[in-house]
C-alpha atoms as a PDB file:
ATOM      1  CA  UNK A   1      -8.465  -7.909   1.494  1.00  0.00           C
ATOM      2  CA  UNK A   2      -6.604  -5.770   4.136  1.00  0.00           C
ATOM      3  CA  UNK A   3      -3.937  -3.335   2.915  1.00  0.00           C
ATOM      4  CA  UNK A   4      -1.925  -1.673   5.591  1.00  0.00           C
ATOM      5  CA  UNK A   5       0.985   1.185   4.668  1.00  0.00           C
ATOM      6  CA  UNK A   6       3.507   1.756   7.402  1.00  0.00           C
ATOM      7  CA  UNK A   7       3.605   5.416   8.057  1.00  0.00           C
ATOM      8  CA  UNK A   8       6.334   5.821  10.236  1.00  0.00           C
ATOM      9  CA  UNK A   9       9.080   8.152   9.633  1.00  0.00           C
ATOM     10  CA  UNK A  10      11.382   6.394   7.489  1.00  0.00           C
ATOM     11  CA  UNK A  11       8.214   5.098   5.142  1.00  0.00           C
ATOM     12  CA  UNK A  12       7.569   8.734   5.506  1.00  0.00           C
ATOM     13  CA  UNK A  13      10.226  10.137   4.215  1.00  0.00           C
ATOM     14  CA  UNK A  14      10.346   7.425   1.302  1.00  0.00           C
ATOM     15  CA  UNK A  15       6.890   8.695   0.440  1.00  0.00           C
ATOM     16  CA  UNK A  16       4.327   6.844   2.506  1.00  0.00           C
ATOM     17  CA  UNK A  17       1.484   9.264   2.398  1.00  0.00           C
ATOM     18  CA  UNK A  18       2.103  10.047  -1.843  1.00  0.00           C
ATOM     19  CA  UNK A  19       1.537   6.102  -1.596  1.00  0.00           C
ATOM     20  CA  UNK A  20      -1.603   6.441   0.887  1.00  0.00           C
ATOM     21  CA  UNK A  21      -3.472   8.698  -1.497  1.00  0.00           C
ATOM     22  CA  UNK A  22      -2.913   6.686  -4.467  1.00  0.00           C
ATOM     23  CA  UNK A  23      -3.715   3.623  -3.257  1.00  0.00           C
ATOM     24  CA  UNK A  24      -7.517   5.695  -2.011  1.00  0.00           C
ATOM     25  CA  UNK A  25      -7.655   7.006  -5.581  1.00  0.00           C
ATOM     26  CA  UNK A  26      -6.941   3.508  -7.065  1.00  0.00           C
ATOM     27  CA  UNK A  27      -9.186   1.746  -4.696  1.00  0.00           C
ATOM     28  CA  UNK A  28     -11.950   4.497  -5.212  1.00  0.00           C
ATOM     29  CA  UNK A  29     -11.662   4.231  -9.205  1.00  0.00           C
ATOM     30  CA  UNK A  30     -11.996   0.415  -9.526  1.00  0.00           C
ATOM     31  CA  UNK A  31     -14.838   0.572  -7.046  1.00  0.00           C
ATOM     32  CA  UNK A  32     -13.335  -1.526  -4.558  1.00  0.00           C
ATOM     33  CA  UNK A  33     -14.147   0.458  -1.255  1.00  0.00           C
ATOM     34  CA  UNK A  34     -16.646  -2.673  -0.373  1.00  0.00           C
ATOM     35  CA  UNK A  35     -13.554  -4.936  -0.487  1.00  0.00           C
ATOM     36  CA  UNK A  36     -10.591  -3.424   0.164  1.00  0.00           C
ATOM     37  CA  UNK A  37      -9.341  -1.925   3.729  1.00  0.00           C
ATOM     38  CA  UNK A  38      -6.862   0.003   3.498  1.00  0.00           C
ATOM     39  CA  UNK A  39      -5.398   0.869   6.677  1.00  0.00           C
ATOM     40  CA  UNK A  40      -2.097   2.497   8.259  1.00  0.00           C
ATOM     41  CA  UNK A  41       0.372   1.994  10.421  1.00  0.00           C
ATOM     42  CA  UNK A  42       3.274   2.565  12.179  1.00  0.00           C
ATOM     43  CA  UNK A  43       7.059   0.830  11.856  1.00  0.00           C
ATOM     44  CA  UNK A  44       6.686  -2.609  10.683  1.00  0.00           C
ATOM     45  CA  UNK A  45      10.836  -2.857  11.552  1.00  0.00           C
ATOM     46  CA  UNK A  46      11.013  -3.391   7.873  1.00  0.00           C
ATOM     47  CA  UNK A  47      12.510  -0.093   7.233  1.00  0.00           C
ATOM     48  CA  UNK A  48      15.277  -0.195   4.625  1.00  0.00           C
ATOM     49  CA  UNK A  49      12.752  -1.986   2.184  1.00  0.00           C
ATOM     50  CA  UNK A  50      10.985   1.716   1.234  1.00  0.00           C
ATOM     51  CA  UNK A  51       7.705   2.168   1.963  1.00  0.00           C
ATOM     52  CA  UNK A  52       6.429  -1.139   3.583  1.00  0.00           C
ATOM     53  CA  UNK A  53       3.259  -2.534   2.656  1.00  0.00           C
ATOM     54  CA  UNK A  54       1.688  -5.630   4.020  1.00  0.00           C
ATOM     55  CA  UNK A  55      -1.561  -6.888   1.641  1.00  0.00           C
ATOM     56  CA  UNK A  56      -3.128  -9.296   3.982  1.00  0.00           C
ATOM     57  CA  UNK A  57       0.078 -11.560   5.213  1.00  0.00           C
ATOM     58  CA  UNK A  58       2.266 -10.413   2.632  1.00  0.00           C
ATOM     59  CA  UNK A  59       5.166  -7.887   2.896  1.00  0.00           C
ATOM     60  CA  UNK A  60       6.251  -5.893  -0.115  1.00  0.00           C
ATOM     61  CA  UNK A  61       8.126  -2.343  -0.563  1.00  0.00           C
ATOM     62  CA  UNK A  62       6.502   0.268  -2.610  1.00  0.00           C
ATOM     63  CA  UNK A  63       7.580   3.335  -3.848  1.00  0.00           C
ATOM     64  CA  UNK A  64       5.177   7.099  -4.980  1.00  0.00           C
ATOM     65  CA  UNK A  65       6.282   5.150  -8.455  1.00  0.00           C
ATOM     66  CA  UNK A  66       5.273   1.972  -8.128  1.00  0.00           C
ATOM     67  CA  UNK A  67       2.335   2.024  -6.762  1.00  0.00           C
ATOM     68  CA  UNK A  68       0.505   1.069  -9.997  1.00  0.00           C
ATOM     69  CA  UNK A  69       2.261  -1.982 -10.936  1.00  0.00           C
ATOM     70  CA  UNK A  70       2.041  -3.030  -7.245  1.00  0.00           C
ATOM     71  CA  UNK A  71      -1.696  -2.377  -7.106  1.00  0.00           C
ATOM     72  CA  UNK A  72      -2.227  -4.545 -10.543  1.00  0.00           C
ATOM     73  CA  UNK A  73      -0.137  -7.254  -9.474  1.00  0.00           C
ATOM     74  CA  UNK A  74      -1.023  -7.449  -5.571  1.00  0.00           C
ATOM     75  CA  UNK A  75      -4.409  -6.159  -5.446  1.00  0.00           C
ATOM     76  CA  UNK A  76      -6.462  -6.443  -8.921  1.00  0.00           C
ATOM     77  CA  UNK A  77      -4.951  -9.673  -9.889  1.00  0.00           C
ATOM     78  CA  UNK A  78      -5.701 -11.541  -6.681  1.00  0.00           C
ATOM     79  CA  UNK A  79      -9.593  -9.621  -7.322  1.00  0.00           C
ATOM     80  CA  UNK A  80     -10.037 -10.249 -10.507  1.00  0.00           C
END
C-alpha cells in the first residue's frame, strides 16, 4: 500500500506535515513499515479539499484531526 501526502503550500498550511508525522507514528505503532510507503508530494491540484491524500488510487482530504479515523478506515481496514 502506497500513501502519498501532498505537501505543497496550501496542504501546508492546512497542516500537511502535523499529518506526515502522524501517519509515521501510526504506521510505526501498528508495525506496518514492511507494508506501508508512505511518501510525499507536491500539489495534487486538489487544493481546496485540505490536506490531500492519495492511498494507492484513491483521493481523500485529511485534516491534523482526522488523521485517526482516516488511518482506521483507509489503511487498517483494507490491512486487516
Amino acid at each position: 500500500m502506497k500513501i502519498t501526502v501532498c505537501i505543497g503550500s496550501s496542504c501546508h498550511i492546512k497542516g500537511s506535515r502535523q499529518v506526515v508525522e502522524q501517519l509515521q507514528q501510526l504506521i510505526a505503532e501498528h508495525s506496518l513499515k514492511d507494508v506501508v510507503e508512505l511518501t510525499g508530494t507536491f500539489c495534487m491540484d486538489r487544493c481546496q479539499q485540505g490536506v490531500c491524500v492519495k492511498v494507492d488510487d484513491k483521493f481523500c482530504s485529511v485534516s491534523p484531526e482526522t488523521v485517526g479515523a482516516f488511518f482506521k478506515s483507509e489503511v487498517l481496514s483494507k490491512l486487516g
